[in-house]
Protein backbone atom coordinates (compact mmCIF):
# COMPACT_ATOMS: atom_id res chain seq x y z
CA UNK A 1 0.00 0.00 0.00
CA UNK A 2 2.79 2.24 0.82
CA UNK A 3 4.29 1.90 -3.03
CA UNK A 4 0.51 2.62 -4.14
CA UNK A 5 0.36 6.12 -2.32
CA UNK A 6 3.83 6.70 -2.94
CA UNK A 7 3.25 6.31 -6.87
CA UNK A 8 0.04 7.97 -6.87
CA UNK A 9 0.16 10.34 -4.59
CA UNK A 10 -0.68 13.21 -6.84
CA UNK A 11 -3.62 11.60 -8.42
CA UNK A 12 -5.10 11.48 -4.97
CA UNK A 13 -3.96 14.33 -3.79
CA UNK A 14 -5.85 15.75 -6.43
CA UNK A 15 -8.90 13.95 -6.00
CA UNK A 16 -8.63 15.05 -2.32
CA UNK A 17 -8.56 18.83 -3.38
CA UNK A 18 -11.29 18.55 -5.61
CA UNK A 19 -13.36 17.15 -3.27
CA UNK A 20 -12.27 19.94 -0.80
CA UNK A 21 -13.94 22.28 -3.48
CA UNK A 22 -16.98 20.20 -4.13
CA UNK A 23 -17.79 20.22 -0.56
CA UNK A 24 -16.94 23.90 -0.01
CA UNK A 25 -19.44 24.21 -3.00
CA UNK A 26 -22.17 21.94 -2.24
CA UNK A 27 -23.08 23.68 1.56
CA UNK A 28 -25.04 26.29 -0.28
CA UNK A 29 -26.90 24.18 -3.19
CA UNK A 30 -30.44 23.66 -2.23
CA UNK A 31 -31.26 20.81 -4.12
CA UNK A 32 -33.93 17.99 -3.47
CA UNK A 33 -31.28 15.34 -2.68
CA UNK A 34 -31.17 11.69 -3.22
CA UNK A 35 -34.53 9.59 -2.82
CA UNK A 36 -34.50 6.35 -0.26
CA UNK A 37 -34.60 4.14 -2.95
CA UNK A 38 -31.25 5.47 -4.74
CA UNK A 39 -29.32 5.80 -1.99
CA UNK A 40 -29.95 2.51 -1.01
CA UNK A 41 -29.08 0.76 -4.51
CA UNK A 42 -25.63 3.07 -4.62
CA UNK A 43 -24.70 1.86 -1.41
CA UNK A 44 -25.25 -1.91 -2.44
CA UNK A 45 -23.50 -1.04 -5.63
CA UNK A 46 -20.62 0.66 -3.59
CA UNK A 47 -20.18 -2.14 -1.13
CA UNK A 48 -20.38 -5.09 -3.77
CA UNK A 49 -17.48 -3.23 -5.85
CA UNK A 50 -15.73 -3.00 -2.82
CA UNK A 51 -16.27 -6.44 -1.65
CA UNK A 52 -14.80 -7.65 -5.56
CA UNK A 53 -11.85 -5.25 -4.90
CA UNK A 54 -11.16 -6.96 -1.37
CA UNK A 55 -11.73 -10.37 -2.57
CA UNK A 56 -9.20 -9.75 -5.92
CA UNK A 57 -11.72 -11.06 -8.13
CA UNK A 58 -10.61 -9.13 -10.35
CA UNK A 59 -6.67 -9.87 -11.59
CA UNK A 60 -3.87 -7.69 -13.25
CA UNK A 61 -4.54 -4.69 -14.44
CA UNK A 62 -8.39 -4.25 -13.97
CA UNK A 63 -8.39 -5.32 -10.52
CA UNK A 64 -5.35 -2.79 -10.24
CA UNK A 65 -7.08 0.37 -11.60
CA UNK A 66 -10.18 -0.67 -9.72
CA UNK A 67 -8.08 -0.60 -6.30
CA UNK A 68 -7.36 3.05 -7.38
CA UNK A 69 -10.09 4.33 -8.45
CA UNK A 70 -11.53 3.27 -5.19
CA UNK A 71 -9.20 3.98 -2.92
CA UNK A 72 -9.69 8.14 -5.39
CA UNK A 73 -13.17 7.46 -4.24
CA UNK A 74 -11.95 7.32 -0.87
CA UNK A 75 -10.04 10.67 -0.76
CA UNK A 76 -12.68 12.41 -2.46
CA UNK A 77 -15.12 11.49 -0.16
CA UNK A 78 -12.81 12.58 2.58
CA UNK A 79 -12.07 15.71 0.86
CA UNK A 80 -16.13 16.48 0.33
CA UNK A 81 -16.28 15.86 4.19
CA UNK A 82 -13.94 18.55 5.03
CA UNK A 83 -14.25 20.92 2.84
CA UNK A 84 -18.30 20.70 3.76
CA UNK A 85 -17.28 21.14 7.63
CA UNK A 86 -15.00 24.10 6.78
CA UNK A 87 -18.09 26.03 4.88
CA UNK A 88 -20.37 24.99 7.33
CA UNK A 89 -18.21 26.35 10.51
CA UNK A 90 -17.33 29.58 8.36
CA UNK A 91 -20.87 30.55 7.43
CA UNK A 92 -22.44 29.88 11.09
CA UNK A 93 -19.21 31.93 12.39
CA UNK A 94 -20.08 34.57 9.92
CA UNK A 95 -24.24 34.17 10.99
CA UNK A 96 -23.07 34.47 14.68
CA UNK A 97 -21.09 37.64 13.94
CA UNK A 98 -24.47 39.05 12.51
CA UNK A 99 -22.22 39.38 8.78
CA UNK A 100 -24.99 37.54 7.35
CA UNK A 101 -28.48 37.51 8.05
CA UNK A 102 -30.84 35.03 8.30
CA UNK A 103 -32.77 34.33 5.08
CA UNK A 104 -36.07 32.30 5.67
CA UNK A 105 -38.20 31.02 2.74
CA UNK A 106 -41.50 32.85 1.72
CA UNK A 107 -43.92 30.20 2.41
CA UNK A 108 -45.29 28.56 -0.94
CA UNK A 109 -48.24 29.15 -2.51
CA UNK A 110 -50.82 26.71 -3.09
CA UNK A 111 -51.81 26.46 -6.94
């Protein structure tokens, strides 16, 4: 493992920043999310992929590049997770302050 972060360490490190700026980005999007349903069939995908990766299933070069691009996955993930933290502690310093005020949604109308 050491020779496979040693090698790639820039790939990752660059999946790791631009996770960092997805997750900086993705505290103020106010989408609808992910339904039950989806998140539910990713995660099966996600842990069946990793359960092939863990078992070496998959030999040579395949099972190599999968072992990457999940252990990319990983820092990704872990950069999302920061850089969400980071915006989120920033903005509620920044609401504290009284730099920002407090938006709330008009209420919807019924049509």
């Amino acid at each position: 493992m050491t020779a496979f972060l040693t090698f790639h360490w820039g790939w990752l490190t660059g999946a790791l920043l631009l996770g960092l700026a997805m997750g900086w980005i993705s505290v103020v999007q106010h989408g609808e999310g992910l339904s039950k349903k989806t998140a539910q069939v990713i995660a099966l995908v996600l842990v069946i992929v990793v359960g092939v990766a863990v078992s070496r299933v998959v030999p040579g070069r395949p099972g190599y590049w999968l072992d990457l691009g999940l252990v990319m996955f990983a820092a990704y993930l872990i950069g999302c997770a920061i850089g969400s933290a980071l915006r989120d502690r920033l903005v509620a310093r920044q609401i504290a302050a009284g730099r920002i005020p407090v938006r709330s949604d008009p209420p919807k109308s019924a049509s």
